[in-house]
N, C-alpha and C. Protein backbone atom coordinates (compact mmCIF):
# COMPACT_ATOMS: atom_id res chain seq x y z
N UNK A 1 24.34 208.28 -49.67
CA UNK A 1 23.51 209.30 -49.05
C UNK A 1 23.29 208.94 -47.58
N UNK A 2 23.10 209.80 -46.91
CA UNK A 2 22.98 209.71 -45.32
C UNK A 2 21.41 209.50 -44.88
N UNK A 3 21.33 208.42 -43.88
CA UNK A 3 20.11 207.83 -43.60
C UNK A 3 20.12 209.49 -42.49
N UNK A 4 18.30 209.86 -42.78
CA UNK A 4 18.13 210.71 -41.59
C UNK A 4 16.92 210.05 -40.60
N UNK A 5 16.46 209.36 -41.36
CA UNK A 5 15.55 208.87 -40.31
C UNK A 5 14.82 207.33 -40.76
N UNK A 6 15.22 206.18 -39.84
CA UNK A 6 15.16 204.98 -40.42
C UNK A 6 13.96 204.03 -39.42
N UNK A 7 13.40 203.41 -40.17
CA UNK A 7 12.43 202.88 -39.50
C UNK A 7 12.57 201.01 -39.35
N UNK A 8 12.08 200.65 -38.28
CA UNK A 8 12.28 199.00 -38.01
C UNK A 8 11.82 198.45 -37.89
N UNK A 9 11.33 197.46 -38.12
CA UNK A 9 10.61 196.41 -37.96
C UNK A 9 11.30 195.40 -37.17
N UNK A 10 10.44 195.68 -35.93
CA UNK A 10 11.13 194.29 -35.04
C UNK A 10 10.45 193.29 -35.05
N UNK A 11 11.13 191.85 -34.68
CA UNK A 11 10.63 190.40 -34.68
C UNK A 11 12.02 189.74 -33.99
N UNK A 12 11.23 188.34 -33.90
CA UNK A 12 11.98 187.23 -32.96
C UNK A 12 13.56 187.11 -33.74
N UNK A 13 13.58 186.98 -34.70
CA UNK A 13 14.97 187.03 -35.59
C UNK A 13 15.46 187.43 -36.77
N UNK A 14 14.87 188.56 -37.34
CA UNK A 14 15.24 189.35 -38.46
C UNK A 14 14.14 190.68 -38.11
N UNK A 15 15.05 191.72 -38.65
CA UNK A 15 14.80 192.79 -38.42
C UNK A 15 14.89 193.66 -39.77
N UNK A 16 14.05 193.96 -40.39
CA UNK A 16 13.41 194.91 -41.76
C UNK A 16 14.06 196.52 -41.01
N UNK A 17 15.01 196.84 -42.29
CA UNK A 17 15.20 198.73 -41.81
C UNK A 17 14.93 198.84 -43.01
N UNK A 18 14.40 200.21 -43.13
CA UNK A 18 13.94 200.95 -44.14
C UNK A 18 14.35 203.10 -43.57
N UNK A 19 15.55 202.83 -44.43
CA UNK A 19 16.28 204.31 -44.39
C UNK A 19 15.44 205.33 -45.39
N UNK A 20 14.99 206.47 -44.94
CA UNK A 20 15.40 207.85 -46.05
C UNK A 20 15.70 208.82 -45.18
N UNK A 21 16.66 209.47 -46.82
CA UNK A 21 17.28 210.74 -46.42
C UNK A 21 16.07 212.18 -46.21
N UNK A 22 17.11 212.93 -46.23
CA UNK A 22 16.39 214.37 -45.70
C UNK A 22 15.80 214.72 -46.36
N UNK A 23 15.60 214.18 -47.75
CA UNK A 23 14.67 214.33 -49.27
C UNK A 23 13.64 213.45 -48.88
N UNK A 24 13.42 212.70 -48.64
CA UNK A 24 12.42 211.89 -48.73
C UNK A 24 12.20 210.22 -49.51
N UNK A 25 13.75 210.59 -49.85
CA UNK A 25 14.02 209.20 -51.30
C UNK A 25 14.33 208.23 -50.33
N UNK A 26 14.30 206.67 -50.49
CA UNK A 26 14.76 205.64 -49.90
C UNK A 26 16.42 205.89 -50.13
N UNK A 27 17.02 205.40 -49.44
CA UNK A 27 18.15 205.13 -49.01
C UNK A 27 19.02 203.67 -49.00
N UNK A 28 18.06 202.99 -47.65
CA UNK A 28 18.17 201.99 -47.28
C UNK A 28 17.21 201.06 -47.00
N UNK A 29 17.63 199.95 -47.78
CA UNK A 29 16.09 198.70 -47.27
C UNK A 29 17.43 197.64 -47.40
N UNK A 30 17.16 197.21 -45.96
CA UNK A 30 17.71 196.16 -45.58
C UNK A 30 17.45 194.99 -44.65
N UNK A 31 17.48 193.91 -44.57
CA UNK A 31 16.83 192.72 -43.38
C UNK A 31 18.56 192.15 -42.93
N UNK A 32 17.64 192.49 -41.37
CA UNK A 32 19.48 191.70 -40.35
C UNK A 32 18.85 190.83 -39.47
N UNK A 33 19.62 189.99 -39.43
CA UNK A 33 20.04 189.15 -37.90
C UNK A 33 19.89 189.99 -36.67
N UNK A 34 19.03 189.66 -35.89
CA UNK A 34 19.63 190.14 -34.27
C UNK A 34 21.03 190.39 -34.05
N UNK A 35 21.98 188.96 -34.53
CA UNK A 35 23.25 189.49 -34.04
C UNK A 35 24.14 190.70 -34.91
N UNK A 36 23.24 190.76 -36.09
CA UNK A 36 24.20 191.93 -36.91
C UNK A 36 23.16 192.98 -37.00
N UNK A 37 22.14 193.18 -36.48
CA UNK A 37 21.67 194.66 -36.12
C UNK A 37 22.93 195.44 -35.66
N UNK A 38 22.85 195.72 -34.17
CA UNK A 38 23.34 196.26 -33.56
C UNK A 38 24.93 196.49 -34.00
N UNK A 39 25.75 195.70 -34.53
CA UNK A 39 27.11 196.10 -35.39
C UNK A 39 26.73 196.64 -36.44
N UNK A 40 25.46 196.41 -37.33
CA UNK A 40 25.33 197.53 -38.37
C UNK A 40 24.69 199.14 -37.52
N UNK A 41 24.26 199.00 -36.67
CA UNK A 41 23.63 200.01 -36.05
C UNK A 41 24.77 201.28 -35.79
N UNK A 42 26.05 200.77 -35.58
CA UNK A 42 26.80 201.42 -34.61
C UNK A 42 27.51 202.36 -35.76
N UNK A 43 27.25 201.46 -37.55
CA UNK A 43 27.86 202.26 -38.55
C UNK A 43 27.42 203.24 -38.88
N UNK A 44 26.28 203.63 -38.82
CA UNK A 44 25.71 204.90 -38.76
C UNK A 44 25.60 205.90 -37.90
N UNK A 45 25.18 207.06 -38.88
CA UNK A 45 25.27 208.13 -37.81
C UNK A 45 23.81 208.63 -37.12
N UNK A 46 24.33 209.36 -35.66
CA UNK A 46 22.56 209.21 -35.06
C UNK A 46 21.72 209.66 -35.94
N UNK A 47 20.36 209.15 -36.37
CA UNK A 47 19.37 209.29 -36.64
C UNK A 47 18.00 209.81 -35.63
N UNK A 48 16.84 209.83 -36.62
CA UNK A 48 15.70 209.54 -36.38
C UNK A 48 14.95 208.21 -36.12
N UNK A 49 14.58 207.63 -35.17
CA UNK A 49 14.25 205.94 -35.09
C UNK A 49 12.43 205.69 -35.00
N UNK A 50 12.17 205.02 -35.77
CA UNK A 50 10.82 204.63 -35.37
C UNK A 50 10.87 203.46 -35.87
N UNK A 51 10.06 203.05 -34.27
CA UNK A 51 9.61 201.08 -34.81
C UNK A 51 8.79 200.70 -33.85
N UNK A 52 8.17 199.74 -34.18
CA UNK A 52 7.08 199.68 -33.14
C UNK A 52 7.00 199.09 -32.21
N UNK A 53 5.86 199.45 -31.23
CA UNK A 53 5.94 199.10 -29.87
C UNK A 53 5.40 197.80 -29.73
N UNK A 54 6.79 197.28 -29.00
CA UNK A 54 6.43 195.72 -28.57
C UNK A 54 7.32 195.23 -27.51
N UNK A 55 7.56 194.00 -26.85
CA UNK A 55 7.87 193.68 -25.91
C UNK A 55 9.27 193.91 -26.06
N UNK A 56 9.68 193.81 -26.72
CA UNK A 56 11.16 194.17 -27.20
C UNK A 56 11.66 195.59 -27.41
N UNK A 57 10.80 196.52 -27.90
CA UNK A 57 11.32 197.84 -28.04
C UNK A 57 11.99 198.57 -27.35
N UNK A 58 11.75 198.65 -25.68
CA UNK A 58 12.56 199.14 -24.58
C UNK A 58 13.74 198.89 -24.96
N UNK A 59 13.89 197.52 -24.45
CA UNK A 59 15.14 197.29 -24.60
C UNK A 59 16.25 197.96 -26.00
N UNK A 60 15.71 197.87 -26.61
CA UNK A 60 16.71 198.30 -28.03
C UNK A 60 16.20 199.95 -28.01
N UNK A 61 15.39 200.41 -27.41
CA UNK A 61 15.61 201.96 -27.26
C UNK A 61 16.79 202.19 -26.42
N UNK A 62 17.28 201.36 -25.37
CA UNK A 62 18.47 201.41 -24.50
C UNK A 62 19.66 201.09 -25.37
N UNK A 63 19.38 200.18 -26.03
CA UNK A 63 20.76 199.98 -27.00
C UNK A 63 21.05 201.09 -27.78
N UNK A 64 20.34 201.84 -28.77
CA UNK A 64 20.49 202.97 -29.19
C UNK A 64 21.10 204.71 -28.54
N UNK A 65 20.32 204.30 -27.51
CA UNK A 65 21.19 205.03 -26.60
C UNK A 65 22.82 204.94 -26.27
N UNK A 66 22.48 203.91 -26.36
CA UNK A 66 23.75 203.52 -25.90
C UNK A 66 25.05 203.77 -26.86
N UNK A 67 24.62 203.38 -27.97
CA UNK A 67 25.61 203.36 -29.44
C UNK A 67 26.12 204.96 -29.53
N UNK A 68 25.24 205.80 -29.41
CA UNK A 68 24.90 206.87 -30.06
C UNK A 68 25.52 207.82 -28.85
N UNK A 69 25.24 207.49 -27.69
CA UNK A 69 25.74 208.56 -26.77
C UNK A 69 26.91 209.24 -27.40
């Protein structure tokens, strides 16, 4: 099933996603590495993103951009 809108939990070195689809059902619950975020990131298709605001979030709002353009 297709993640429509996935949420993150950021931290210093593992990162909590939690996917659902357009139903409302979970999808995806998964914990990554910093270095395998962003290569799992790029396997999906654009979404909806929420995660919270912290010193880090900018930055990976730019990465997303970036993937997704």
């Amino acid at each position: 099933m297709k993640v429509s809108t996935l949420g993150i939990d950021l931290a210093k070195n593992v990162f909590q996603l939690h996917g659902v689809g357009c139903n409302g059902q979970t999808v995806l619950k998964k914990k990554l590495t910093r270095d395998k975020f962003l290569p799992f990131l790029m396997q999906l298709e654009p979404c909806l993103i929420g995660m919270e605001a912290c010193a880090s979030s900018h930055h990976f709002a730019s990465c997303f951009t970036t993937v997704w353009a």
